[in-house]
N, C-alpha and C. Protein backbone atom coordinates (compact mmCIF):
# COMPACT_ATOMS: atom_id res chain seq x y z
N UNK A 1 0.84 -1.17 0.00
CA UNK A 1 0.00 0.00 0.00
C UNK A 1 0.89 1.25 0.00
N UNK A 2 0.89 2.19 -0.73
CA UNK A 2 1.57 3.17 -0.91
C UNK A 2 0.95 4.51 0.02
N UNK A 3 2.23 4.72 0.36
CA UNK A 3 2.21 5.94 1.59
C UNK A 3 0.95 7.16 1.69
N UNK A 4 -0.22 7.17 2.85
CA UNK A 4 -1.32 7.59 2.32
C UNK A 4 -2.27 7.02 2.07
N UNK A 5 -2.36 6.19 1.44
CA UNK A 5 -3.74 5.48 0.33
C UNK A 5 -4.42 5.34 1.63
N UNK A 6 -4.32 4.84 2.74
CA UNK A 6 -5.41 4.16 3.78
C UNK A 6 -5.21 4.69 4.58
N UNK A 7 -5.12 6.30 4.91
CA UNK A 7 -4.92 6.97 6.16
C UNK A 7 -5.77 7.43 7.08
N UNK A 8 -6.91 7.20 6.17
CA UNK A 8 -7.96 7.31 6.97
C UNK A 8 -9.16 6.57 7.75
N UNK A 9 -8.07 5.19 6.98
CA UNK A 9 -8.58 3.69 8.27
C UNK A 9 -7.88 3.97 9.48
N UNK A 10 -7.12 4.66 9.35
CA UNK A 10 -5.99 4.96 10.66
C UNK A 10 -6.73 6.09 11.59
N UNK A 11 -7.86 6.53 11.48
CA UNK A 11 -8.11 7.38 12.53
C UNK A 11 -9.73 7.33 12.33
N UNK A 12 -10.57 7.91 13.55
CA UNK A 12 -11.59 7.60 13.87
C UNK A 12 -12.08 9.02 13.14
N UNK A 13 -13.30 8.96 12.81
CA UNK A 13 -14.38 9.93 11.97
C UNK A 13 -14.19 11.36 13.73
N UNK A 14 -14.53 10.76 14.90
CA UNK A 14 -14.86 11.49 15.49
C UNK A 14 -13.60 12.40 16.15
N UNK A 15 -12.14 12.35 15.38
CA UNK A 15 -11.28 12.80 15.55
C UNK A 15 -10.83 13.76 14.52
N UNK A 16 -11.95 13.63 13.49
CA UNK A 16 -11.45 14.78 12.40
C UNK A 16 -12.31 16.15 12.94
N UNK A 17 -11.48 17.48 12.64
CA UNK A 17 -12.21 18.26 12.84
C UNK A 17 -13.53 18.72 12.28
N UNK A 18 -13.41 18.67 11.10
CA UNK A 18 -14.32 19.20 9.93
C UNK A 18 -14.84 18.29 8.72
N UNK A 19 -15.21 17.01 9.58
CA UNK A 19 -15.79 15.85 8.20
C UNK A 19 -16.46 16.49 7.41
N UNK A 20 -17.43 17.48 7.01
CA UNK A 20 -18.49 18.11 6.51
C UNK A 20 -17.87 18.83 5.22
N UNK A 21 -16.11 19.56 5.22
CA UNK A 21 -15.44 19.60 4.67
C UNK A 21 -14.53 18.67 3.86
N UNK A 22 -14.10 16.99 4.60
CA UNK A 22 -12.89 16.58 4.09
C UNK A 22 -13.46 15.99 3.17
N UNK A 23 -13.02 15.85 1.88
CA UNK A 23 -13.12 15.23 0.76
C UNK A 23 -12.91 13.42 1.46
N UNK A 24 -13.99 12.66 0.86
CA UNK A 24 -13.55 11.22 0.30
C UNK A 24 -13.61 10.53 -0.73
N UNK A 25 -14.66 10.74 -1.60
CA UNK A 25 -14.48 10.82 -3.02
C UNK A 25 -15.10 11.77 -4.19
N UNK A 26 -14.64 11.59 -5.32
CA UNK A 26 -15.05 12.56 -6.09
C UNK A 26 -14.97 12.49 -7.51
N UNK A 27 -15.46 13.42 -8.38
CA UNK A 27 -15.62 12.73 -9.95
C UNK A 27 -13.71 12.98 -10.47
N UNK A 28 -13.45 11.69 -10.72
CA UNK A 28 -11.95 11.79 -11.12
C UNK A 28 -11.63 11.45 -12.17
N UNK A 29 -10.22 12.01 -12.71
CA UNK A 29 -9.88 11.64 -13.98
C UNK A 29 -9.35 10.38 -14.14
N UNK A 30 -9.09 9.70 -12.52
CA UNK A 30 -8.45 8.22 -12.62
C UNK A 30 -9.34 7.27 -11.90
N UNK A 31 -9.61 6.06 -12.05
CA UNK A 31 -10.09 5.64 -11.66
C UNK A 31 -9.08 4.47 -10.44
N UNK A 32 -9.37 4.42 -8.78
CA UNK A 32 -11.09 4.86 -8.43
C UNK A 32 -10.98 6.37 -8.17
N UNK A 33 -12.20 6.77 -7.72
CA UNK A 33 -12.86 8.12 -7.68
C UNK A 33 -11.99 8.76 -6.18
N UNK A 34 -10.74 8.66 -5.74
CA UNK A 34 -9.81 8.81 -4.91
C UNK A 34 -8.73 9.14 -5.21
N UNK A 35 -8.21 9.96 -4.32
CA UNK A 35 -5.97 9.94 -5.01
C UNK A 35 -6.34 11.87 -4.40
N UNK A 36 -4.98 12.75 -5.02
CA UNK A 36 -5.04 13.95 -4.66
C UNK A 36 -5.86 14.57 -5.34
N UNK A 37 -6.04 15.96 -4.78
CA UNK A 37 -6.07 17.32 -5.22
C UNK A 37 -6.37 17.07 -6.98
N UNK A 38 -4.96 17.27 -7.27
CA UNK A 38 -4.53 16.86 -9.06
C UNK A 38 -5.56 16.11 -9.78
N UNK A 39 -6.10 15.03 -9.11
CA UNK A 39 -7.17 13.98 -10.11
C UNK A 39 -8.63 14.96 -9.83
N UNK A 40 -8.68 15.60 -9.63
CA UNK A 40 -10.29 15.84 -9.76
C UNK A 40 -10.45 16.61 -11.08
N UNK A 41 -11.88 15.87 -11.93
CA UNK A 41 -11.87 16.64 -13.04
C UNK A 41 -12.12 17.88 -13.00
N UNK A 42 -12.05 19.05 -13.60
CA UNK A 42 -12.16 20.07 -14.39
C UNK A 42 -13.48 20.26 -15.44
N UNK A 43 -13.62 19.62 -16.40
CA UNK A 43 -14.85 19.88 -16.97
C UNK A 43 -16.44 18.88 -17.24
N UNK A 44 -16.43 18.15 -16.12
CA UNK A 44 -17.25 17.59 -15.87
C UNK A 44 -18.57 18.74 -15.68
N UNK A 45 -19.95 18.63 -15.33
CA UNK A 45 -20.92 19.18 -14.87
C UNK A 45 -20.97 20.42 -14.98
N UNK A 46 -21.07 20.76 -16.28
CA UNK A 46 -20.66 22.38 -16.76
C UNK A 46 -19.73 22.88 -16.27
N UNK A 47 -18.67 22.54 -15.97
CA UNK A 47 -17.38 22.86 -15.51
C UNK A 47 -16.80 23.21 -14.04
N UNK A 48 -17.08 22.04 -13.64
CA UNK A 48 -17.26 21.49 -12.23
C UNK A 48 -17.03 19.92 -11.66
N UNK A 49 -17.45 19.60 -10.76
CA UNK A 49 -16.94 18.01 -10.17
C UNK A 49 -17.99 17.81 -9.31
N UNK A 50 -18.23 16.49 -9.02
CA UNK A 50 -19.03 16.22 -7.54
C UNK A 50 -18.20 15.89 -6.58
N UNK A 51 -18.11 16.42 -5.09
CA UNK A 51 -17.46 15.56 -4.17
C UNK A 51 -18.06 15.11 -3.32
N UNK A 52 -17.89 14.09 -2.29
CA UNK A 52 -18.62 13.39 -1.66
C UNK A 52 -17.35 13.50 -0.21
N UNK A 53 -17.99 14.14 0.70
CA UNK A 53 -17.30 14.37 1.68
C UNK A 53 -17.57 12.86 3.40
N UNK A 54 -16.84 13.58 3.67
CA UNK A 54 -16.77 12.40 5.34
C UNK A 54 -17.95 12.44 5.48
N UNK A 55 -18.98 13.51 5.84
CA UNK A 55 -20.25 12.98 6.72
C UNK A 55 -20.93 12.42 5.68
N UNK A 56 -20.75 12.34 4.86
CA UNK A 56 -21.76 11.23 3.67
C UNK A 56 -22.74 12.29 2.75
N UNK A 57 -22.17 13.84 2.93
CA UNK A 57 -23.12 14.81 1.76
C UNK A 57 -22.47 14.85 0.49
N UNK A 58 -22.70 15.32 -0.54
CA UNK A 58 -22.56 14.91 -1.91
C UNK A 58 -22.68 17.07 -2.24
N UNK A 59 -21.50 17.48 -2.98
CA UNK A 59 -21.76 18.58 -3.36
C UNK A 59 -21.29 19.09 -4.79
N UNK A 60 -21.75 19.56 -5.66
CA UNK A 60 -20.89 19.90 -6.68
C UNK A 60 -20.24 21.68 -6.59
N UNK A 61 -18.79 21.71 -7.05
CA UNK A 61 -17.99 23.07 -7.00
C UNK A 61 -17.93 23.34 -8.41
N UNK A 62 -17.79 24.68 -9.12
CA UNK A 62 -17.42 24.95 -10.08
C UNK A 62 -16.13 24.66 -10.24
N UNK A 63 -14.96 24.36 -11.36
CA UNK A 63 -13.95 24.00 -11.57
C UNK A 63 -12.73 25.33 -10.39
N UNK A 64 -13.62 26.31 -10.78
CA UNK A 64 -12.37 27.51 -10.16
C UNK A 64 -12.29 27.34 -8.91
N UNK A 65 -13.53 26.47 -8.03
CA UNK A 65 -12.54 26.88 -6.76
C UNK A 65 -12.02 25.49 -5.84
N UNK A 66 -11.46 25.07 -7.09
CA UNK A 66 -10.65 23.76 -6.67
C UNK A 66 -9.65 23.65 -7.90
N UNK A 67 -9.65 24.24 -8.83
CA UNK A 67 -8.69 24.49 -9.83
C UNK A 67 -7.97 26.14 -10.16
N UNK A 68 -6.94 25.48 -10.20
CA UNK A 68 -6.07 27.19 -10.15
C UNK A 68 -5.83 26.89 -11.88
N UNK A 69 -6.02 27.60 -13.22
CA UNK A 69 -5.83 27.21 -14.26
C UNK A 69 -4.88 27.98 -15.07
N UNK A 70 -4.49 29.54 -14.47
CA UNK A 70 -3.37 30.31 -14.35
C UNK A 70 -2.40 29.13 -14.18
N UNK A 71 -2.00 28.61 -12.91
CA UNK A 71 -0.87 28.06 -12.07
C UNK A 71 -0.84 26.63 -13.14
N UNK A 72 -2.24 26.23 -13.42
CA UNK A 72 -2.18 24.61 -14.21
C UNK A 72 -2.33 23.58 -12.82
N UNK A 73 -2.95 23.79 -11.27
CA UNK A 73 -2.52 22.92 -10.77
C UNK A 73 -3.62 22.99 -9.69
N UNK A 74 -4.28 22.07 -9.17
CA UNK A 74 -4.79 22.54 -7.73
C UNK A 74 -4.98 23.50 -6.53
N UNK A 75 -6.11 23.54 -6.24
CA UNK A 75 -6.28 25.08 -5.17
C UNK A 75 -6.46 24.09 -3.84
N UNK A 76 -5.57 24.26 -3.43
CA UNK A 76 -6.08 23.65 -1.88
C UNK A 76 -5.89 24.43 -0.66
N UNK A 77 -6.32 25.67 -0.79
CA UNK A 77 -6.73 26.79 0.28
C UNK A 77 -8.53 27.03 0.10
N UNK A 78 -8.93 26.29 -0.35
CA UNK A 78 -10.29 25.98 -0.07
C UNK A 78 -10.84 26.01 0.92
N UNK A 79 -11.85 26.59 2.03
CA UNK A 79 -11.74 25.42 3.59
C UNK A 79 -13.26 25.22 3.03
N UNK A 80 -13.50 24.94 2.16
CA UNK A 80 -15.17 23.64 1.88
C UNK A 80 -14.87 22.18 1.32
N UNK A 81 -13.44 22.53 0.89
CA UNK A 81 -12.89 21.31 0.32
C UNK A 81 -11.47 20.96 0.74
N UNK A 82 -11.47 20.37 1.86
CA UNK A 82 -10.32 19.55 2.35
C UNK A 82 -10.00 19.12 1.72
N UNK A 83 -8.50 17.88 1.39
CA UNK A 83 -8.27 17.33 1.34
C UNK A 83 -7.28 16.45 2.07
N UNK A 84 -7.21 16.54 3.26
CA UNK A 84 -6.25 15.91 3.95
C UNK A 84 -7.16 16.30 5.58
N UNK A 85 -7.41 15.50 6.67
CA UNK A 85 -8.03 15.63 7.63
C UNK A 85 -6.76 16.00 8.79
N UNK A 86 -5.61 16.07 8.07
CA UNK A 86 -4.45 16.72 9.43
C UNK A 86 -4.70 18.01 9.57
């Protein structure tokens, strides 16, 4: 298992601060619907993604505020979209 992939069998739901925020899956360019920042599509749902966060809600973002497209790379100063529960 590569460093990451299951880090979040490693800790209890009721130890994250902000499940409502942390990403667990989402519409990706790789399959499965998991991995970083980087895999989430871009022009899916009129130019947007679905994510599906810890407490089990389902939301769609427009591409911009999870894609920086200036930079070519991920926005992860988001705080609606975690990605990492540290």
């Amino acid at each position: 298992m590569a460093p990451g992939e299951n880090d979040l069998a490693r800790i209890r739901l009721s130890q994250i601060r902000n499940p409502t925020a942390v990403v667990w899956l989402f519409d990706s360019k790789n399959i499965p619907g998991i991995g970083p920042a980087n895999f989430a599509h871009t022009n899916l749902h009129n130019g947007g993604a679905q994510f599906t966060f810890l407490d089990a809600h389902v939301a769609r973002f427009n591409s911009r505020e999870y894609w920086d497209y200036a930079a070519n790379k991920a926005r992860t100063n988001n705080p609606s979209i975690v990605w990492s529960p540290n």
